[in-house]
N, C-alpha and C. Protein backbone atom coordinates (compact mmCIF):
# COMPACT_ATOMS: atom_id res chain seq x y z
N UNK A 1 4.82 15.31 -16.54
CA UNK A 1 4.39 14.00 -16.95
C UNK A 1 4.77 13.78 -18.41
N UNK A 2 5.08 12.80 -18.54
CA UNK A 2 6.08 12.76 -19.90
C UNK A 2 4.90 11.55 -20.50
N UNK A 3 5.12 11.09 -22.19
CA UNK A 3 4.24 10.47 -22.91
C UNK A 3 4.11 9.08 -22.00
N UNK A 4 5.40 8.45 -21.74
CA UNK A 4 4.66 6.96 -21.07
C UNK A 4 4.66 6.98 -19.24
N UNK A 5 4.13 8.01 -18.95
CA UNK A 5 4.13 8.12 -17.63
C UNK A 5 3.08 7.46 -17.05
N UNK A 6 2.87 6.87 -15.96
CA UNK A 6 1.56 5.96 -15.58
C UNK A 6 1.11 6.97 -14.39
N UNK A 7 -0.37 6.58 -14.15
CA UNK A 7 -0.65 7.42 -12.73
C UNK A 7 -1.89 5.74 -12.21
N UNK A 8 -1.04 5.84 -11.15
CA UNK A 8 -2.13 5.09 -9.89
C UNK A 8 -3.27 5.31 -9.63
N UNK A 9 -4.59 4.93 -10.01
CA UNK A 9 -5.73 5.54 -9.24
C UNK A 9 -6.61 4.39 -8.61
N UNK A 10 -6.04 4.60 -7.24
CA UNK A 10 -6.81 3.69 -6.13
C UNK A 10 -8.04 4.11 -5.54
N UNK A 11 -9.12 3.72 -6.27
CA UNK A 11 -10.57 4.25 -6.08
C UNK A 11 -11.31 3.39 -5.79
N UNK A 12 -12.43 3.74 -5.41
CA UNK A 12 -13.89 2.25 -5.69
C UNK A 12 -14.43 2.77 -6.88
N UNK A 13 -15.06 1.65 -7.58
CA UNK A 13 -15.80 1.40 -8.68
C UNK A 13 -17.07 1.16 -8.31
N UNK A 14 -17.91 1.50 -8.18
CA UNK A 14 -18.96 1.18 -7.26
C UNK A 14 -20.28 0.37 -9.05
N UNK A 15 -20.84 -0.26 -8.63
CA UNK A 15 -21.40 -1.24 -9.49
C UNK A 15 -23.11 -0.30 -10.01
N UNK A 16 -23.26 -0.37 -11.58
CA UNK A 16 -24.94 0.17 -11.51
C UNK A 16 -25.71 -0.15 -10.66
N UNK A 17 -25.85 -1.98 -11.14
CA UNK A 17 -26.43 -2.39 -10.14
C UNK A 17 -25.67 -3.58 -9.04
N UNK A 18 -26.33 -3.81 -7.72
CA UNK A 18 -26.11 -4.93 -7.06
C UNK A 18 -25.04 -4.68 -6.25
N UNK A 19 -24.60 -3.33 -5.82
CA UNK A 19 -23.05 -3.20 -5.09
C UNK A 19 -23.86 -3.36 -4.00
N UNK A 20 -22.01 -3.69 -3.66
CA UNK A 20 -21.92 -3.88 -2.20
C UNK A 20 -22.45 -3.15 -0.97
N UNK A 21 -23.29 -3.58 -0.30
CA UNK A 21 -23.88 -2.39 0.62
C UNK A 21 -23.01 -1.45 1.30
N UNK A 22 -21.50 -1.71 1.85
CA UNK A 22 -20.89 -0.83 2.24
C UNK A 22 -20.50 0.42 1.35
N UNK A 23 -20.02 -0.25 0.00
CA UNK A 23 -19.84 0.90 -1.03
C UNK A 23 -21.17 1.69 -1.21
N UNK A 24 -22.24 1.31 -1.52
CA UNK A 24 -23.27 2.24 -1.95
C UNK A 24 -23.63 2.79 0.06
N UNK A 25 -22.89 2.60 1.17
CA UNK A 25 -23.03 3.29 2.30
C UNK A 25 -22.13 4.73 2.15
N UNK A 26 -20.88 4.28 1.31
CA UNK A 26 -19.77 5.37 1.26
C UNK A 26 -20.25 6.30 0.60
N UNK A 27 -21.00 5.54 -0.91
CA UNK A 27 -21.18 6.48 -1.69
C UNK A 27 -22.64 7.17 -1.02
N UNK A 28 -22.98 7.11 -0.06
CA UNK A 28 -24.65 8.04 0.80
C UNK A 28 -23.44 9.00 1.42
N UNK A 29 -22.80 8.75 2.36
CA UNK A 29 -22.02 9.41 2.92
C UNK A 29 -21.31 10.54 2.33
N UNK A 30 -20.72 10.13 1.29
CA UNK A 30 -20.15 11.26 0.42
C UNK A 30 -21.36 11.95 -0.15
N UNK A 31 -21.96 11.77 -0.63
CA UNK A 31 -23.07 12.53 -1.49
C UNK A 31 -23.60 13.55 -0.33
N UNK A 32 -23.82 13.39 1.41
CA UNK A 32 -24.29 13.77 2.18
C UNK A 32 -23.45 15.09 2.41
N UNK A 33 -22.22 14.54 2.86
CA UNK A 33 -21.22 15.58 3.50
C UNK A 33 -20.06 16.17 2.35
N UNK A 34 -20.45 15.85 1.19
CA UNK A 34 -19.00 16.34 0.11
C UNK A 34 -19.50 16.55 -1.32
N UNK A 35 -20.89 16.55 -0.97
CA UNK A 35 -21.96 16.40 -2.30
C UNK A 35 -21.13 15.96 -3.26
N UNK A 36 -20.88 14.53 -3.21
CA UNK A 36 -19.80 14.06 -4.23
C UNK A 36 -20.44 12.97 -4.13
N UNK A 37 -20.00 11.61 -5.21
CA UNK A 37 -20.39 10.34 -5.41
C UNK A 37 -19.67 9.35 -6.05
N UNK A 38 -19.76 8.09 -5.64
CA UNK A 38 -18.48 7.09 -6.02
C UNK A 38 -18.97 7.16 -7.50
N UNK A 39 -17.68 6.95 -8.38
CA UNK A 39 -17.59 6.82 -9.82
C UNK A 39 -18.45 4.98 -10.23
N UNK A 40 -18.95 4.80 -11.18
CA UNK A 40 -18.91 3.90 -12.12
C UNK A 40 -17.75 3.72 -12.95
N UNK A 41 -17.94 2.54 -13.28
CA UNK A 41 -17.15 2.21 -14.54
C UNK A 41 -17.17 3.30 -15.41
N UNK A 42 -18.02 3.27 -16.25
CA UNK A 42 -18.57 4.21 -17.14
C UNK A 42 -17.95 5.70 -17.19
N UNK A 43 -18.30 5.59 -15.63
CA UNK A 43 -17.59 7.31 -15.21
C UNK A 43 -16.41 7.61 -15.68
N UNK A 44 -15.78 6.73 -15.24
CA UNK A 44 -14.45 6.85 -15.21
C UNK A 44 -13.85 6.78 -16.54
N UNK A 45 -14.20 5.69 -17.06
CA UNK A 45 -14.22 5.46 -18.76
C UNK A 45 -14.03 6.88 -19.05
N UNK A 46 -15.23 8.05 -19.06
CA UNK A 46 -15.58 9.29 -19.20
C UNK A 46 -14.17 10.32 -19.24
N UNK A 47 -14.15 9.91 -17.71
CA UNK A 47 -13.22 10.85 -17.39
C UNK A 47 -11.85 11.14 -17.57
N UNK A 48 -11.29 9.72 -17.74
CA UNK A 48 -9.98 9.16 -18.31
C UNK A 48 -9.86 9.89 -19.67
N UNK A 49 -11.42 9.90 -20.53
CA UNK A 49 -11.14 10.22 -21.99
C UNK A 49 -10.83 11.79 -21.82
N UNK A 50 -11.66 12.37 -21.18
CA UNK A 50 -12.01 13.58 -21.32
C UNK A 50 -10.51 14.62 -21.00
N UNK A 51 -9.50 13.36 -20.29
CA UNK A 51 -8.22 14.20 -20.12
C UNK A 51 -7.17 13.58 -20.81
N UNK A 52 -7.19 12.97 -21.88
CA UNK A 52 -6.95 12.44 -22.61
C UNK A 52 -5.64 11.31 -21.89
N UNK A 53 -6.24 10.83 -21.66
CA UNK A 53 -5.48 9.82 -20.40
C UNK A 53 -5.87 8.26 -21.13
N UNK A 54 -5.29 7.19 -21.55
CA UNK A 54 -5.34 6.19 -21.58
C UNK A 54 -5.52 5.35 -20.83
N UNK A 55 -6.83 4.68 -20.71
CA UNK A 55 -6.86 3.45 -19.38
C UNK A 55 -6.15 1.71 -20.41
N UNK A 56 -5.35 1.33 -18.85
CA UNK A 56 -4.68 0.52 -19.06
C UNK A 56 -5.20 -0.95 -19.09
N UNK A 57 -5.68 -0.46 -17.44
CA UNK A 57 -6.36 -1.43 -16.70
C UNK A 57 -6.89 -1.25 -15.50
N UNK A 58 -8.09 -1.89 -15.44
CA UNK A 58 -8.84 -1.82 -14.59
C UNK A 58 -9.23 -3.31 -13.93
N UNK A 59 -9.11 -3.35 -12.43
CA UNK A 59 -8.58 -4.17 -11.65
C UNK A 59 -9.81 -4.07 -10.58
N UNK A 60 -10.47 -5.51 -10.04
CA UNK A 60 -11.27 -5.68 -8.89
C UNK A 60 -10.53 -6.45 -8.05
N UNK A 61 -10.30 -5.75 -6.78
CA UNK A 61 -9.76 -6.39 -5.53
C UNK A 61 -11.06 -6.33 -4.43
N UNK A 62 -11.09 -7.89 -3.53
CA UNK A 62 -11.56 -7.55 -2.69
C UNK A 62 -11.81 -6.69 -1.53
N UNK A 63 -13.77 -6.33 -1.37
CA UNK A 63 -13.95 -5.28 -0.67
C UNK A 63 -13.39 -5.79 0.76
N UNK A 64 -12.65 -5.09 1.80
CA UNK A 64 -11.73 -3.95 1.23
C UNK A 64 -10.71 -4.30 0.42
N UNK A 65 -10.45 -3.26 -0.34
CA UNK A 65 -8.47 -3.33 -0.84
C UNK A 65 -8.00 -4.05 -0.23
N UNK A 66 -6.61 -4.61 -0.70
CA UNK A 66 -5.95 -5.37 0.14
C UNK A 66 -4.61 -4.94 -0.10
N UNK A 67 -3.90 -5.22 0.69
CA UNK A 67 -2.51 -4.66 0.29
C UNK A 67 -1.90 -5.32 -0.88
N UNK A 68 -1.88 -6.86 -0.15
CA UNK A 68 -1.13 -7.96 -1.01
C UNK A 68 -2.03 -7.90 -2.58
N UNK A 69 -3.13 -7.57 -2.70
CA UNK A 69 -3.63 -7.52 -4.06
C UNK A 69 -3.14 -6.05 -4.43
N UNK A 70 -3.03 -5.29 -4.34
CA UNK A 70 -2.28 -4.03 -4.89
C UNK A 70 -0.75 -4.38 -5.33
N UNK A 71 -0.10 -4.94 -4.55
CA UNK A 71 1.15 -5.11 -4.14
C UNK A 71 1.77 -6.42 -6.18
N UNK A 72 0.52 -7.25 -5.47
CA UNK A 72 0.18 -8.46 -7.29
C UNK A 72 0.01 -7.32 -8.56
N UNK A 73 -0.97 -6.56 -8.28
CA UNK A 73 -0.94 -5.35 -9.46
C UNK A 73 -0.07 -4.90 -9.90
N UNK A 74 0.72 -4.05 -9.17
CA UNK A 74 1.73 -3.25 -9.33
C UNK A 74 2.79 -4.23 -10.17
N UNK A 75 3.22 -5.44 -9.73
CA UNK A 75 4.14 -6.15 -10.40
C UNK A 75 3.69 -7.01 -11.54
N UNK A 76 2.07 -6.82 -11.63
CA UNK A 76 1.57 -7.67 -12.61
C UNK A 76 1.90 -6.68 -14.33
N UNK A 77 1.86 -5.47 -13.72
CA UNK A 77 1.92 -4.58 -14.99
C UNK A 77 2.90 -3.50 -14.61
N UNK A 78 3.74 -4.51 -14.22
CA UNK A 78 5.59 -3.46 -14.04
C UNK A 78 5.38 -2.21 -13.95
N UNK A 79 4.39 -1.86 -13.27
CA UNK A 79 4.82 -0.03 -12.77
C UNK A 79 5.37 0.37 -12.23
N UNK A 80 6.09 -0.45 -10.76
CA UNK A 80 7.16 -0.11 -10.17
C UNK A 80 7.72 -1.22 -9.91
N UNK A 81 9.09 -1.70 -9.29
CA UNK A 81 9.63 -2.39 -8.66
C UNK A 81 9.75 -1.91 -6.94
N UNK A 82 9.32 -3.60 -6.61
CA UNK A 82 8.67 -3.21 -5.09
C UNK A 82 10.16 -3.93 -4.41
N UNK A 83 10.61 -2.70 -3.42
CA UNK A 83 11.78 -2.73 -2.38
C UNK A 83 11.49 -3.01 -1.19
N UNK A 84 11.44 -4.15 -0.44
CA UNK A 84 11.21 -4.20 0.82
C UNK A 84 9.47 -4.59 0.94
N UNK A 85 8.88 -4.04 2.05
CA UNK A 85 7.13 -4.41 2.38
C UNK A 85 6.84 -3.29 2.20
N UNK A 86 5.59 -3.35 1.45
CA UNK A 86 4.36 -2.18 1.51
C UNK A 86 4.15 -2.18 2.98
């Protein structure tokens, strides 16, 4: 990974308060079977620093993802040039 290298991270953001009931379903689920838990903002903020990783941007697409909104991202902040259909 070289200095201006970008990395993709297609995650949920799950909200302190007021999320979406399916996300705070995922995040029971995971905590159940992977003793793991969806990130916050915050978290991530955290975690980005802690590897000394620069956040660029951070992006809400409707629950679920969507392709065509990934697809707007990607070309909104030239990370790749898109060939053909996702």
């Amino acid at each position: 990974m070289g200095p201006d290298s970008a990395i993709l991270i297609d995650d949920m953001v799950i909200s302190e308060t007021g999320a979406h009931w399916h996300a705070t379903q995922i995040d029971v689920v995971m905590m159940t079977v992977l003793a793991s838990t969806e990130r916050t903002e915050e978290q991530w903020h955290a975690l980005l620093a802690s590897a000394v990783l620069k956040q660029r941007k951070l992006s809400s697409t409707p629950f679920p993802s969507e392709i065509a909104s990934l697809r707007q991202f990607l070309s909104d902040c030239g990370a790749i040039e898109i060939y053909g259909s996702i």
